[in-house]
C-alpha atoms as a PDB file:
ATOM      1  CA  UNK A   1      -8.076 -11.711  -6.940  1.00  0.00           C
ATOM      2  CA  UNK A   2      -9.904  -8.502  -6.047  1.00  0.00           C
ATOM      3  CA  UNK A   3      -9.721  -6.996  -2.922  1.00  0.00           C
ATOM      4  CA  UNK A   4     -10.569  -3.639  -1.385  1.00  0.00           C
ATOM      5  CA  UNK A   5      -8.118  -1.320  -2.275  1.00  0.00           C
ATOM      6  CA  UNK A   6      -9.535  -2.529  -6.039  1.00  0.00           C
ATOM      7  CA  UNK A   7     -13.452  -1.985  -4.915  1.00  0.00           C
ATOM      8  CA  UNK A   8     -12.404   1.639  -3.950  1.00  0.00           C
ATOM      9  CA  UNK A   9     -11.128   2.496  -7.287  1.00  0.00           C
ATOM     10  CA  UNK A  10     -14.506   0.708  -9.258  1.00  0.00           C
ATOM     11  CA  UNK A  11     -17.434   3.564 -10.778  1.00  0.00           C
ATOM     12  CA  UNK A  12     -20.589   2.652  -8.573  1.00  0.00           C
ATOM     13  CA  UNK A  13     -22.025   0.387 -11.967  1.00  0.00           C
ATOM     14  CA  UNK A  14     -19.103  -1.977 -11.846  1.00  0.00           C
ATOM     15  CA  UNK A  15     -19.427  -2.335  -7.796  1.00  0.00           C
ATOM     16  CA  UNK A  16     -22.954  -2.834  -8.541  1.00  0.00           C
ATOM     17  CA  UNK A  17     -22.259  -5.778 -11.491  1.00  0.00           C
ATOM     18  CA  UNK A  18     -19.304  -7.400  -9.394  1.00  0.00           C
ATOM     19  CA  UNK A  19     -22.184  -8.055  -6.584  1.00  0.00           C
ATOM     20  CA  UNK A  20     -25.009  -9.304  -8.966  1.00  0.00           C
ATOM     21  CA  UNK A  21     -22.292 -11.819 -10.723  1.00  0.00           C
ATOM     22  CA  UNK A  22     -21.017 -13.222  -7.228  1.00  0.00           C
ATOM     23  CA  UNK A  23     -21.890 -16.332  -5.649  1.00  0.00           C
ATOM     24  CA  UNK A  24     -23.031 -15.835  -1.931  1.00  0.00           C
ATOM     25  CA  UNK A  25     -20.146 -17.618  -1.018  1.00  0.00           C
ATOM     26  CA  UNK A  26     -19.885 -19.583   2.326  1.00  0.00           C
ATOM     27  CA  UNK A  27     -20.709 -17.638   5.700  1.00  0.00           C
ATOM     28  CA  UNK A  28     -17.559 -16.524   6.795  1.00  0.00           C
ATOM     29  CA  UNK A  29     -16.204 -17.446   9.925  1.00  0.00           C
ATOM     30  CA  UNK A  30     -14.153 -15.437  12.685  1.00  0.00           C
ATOM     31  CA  UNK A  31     -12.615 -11.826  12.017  1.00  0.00           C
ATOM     32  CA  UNK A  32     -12.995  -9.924   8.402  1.00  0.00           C
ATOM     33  CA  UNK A  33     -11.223  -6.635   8.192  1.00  0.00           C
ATOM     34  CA  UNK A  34     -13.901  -3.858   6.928  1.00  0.00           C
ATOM     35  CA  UNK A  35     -14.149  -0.889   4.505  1.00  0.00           C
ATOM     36  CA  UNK A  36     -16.245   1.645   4.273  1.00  0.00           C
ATOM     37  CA  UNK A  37     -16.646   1.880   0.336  1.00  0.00           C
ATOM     38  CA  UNK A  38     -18.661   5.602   0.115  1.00  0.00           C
ATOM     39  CA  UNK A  39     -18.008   7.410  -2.702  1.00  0.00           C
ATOM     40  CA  UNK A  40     -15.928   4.912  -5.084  1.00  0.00           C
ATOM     41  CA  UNK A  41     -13.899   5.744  -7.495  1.00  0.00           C
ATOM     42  CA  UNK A  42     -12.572   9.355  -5.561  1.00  0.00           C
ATOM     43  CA  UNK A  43      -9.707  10.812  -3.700  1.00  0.00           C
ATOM     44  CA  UNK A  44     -12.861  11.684  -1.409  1.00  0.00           C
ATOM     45  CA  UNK A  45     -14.255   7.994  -0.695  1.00  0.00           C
ATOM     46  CA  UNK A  46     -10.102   7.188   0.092  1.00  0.00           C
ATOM     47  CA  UNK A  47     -10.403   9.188   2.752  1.00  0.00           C
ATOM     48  CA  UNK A  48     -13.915   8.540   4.432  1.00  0.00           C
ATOM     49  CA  UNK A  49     -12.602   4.893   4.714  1.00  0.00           C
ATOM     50  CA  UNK A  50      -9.289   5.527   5.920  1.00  0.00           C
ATOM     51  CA  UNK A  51     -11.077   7.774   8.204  1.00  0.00           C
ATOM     52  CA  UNK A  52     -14.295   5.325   9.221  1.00  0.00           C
ATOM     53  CA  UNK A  53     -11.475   2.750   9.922  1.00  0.00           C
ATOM     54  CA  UNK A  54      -9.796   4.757  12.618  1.00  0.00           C
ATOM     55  CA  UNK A  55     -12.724   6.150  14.958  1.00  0.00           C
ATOM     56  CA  UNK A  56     -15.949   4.122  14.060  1.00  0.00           C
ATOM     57  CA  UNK A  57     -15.775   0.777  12.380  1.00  0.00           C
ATOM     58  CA  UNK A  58     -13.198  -2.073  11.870  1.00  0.00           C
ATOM     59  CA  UNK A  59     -15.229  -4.827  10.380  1.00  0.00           C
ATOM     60  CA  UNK A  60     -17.429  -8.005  12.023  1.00  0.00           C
ATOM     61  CA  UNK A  61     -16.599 -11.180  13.701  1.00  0.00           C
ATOM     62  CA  UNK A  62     -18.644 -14.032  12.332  1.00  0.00           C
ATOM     63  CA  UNK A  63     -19.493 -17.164  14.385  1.00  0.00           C
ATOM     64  CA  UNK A  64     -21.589 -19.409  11.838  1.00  0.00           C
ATOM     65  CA  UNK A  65     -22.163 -22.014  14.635  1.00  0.00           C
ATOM     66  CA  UNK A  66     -24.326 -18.964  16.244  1.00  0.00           C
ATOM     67  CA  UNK A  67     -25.900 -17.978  13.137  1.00  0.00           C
ATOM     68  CA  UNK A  68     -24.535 -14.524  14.415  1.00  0.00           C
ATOM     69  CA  UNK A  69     -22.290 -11.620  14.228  1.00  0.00           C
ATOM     70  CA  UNK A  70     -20.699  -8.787  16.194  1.00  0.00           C
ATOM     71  CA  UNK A  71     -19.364  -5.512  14.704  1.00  0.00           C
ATOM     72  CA  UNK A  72     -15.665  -4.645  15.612  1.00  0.00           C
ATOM     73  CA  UNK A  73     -16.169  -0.486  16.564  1.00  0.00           C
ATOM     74  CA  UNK A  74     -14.029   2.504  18.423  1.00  0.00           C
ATOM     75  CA  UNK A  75     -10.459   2.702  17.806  1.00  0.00           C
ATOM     76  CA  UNK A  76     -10.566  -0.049  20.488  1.00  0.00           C
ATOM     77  CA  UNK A  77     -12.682  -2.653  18.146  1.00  0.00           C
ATOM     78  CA  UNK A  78     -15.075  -3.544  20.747  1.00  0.00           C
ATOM     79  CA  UNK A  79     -17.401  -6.111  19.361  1.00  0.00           C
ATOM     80  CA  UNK A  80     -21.001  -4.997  19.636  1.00  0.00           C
ATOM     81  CA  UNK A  81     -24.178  -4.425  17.669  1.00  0.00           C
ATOM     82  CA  UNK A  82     -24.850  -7.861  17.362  1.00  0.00           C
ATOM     83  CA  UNK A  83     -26.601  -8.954  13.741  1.00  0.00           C
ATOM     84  CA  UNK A  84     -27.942 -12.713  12.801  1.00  0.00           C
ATOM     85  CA  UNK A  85     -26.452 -14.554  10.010  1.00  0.00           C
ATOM     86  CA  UNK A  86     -28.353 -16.443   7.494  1.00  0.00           C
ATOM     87  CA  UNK A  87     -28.472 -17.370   3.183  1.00  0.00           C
ATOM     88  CA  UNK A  88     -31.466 -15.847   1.930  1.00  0.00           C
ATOM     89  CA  UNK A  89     -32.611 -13.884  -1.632  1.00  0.00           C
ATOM     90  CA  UNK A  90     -30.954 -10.473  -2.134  1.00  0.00           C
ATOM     91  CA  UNK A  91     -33.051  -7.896  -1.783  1.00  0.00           C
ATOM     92  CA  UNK A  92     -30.998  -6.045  -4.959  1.00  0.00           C
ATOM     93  CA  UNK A  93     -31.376  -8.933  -7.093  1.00  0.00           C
ATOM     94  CA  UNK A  94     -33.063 -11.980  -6.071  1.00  0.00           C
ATOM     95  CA  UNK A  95     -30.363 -14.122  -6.387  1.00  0.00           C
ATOM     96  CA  UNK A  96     -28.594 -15.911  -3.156  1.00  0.00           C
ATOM     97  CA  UNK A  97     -26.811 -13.652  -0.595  1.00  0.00           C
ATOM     98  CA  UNK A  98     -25.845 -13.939   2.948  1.00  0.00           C
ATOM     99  CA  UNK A  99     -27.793 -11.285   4.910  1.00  0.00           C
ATOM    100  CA  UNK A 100     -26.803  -9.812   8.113  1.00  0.00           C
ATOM    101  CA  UNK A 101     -29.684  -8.788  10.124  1.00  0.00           C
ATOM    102  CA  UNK A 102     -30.050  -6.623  12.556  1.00  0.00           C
ATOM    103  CA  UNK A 103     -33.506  -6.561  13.066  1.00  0.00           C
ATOM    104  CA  UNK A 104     -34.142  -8.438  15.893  1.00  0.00           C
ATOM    105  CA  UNK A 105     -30.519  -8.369  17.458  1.00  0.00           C
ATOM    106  CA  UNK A 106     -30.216  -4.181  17.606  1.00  0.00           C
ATOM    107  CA  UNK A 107     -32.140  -1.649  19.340  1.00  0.00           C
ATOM    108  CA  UNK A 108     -29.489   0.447  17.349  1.00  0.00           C
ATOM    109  CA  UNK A 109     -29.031  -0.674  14.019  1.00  0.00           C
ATOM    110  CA  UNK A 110     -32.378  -2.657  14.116  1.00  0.00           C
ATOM    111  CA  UNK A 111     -33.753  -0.991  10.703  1.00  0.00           C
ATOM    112  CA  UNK A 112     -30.674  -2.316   8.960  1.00  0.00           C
ATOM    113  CA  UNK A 113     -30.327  -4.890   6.505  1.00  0.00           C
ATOM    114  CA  UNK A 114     -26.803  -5.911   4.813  1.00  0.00           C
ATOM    115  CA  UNK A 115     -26.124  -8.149   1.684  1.00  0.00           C
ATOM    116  CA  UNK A 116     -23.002 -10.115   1.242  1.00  0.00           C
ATOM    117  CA  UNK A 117     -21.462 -12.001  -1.360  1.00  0.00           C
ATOM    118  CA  UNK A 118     -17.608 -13.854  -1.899  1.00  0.00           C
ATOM    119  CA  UNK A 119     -16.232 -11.706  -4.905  1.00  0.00           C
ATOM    120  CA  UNK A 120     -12.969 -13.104  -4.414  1.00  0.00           C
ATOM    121  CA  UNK A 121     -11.366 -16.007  -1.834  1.00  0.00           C
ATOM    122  CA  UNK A 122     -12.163 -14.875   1.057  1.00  0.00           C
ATOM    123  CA  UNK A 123     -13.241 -11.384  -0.044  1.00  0.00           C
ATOM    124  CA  UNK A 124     -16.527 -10.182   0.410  1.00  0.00           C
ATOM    125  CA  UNK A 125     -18.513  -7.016  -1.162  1.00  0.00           C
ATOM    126  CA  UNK A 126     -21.725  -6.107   1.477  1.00  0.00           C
ATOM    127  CA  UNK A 127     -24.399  -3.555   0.418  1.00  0.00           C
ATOM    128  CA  UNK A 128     -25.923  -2.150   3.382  1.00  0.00           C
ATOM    129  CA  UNK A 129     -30.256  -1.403   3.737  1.00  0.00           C
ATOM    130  CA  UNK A 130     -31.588   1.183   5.732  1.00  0.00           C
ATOM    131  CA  UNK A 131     -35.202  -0.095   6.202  1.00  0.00           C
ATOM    132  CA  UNK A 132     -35.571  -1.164   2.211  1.00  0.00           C
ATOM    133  CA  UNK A 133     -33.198   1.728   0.851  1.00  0.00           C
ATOM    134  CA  UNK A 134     -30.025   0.571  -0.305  1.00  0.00           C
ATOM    135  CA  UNK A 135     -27.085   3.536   1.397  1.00  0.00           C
ATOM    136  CA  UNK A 136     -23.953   2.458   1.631  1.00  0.00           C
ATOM    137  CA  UNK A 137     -21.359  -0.460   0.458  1.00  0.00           C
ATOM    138  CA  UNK A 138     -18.671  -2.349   2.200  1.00  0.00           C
ATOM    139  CA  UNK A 139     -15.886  -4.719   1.649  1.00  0.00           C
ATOM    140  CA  UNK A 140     -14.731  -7.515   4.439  1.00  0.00           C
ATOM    141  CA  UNK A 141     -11.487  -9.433   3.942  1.00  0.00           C
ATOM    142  CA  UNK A 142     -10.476 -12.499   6.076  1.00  0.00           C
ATOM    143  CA  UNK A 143      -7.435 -14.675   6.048  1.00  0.00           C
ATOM    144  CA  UNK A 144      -7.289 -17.282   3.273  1.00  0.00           C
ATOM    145  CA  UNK A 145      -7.185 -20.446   4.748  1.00  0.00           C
END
């Protein structure tokens, strides 16, 4: 079982083959607990999730009946910036991923794009698109059922 604590401590490669040998996994349902993963395998990417966590973002609530999403953000995890939910080919492989996309749903975060895949039960890893550039990684973790 991996989990995010364990995603923060892989070199960038291994992050990068963990997510091409994962299934997409099911589309989660309800709350997933989020982590910024910037800068794996430092003291410094430690911090700038411990640090993401506490004044910007949580992690999402999924409602697969909805096809949709809304990001948990503030200290006050308000859910906004709304994203539809959907299986579709991976834009870093083209192998099955569930994309969250914000296209349509965000005047904010409209040019972005994320990737998700089940690395673990109930553990996802989520590379993140800005327009067709691939900036940023993130973990979500929900309660095994």
């Amino acid at each position: 079982m991996i989990d995010s604590g364990e995603m923060l401590s892989m070199r960038q490669a291994d992050l990068d083959e963990l997510f091409k040998s994962s299934p997409a996994g099911e589309i989660p349902r309800d709350r997933g607990r989020g982590t910024v993963v910037f800068a794996p395998h430092s003291l410094v990417g430690r911090i700038v999730a411990k640090l993401v966590c506490l004044i910007a973002w949580q992690g999402k609530v999924f409602n697969p009946e909805q096809h949709d999403l809304r990001n948990l953000v503030s200290p006050f995890r308000v859910q906004a910036i709304r994203a539809s939910v959907y299986e579709e080919a991976s834009w870093f492989d083209g192998k099955p991923c569930i994309v969250l996309d914000y296209s349509k749903t965000s005047f904010v975060a409209k040019k972005i794009r994320d990737e998700i895949r089940e690395v673990s039960d109930g553990t996802y890893l989520g590379l993140v698109f800005w327009g067709t550039r691939r900036v940023l990684r993130f973990t979500l973790e929900f309660a095994r059922r």
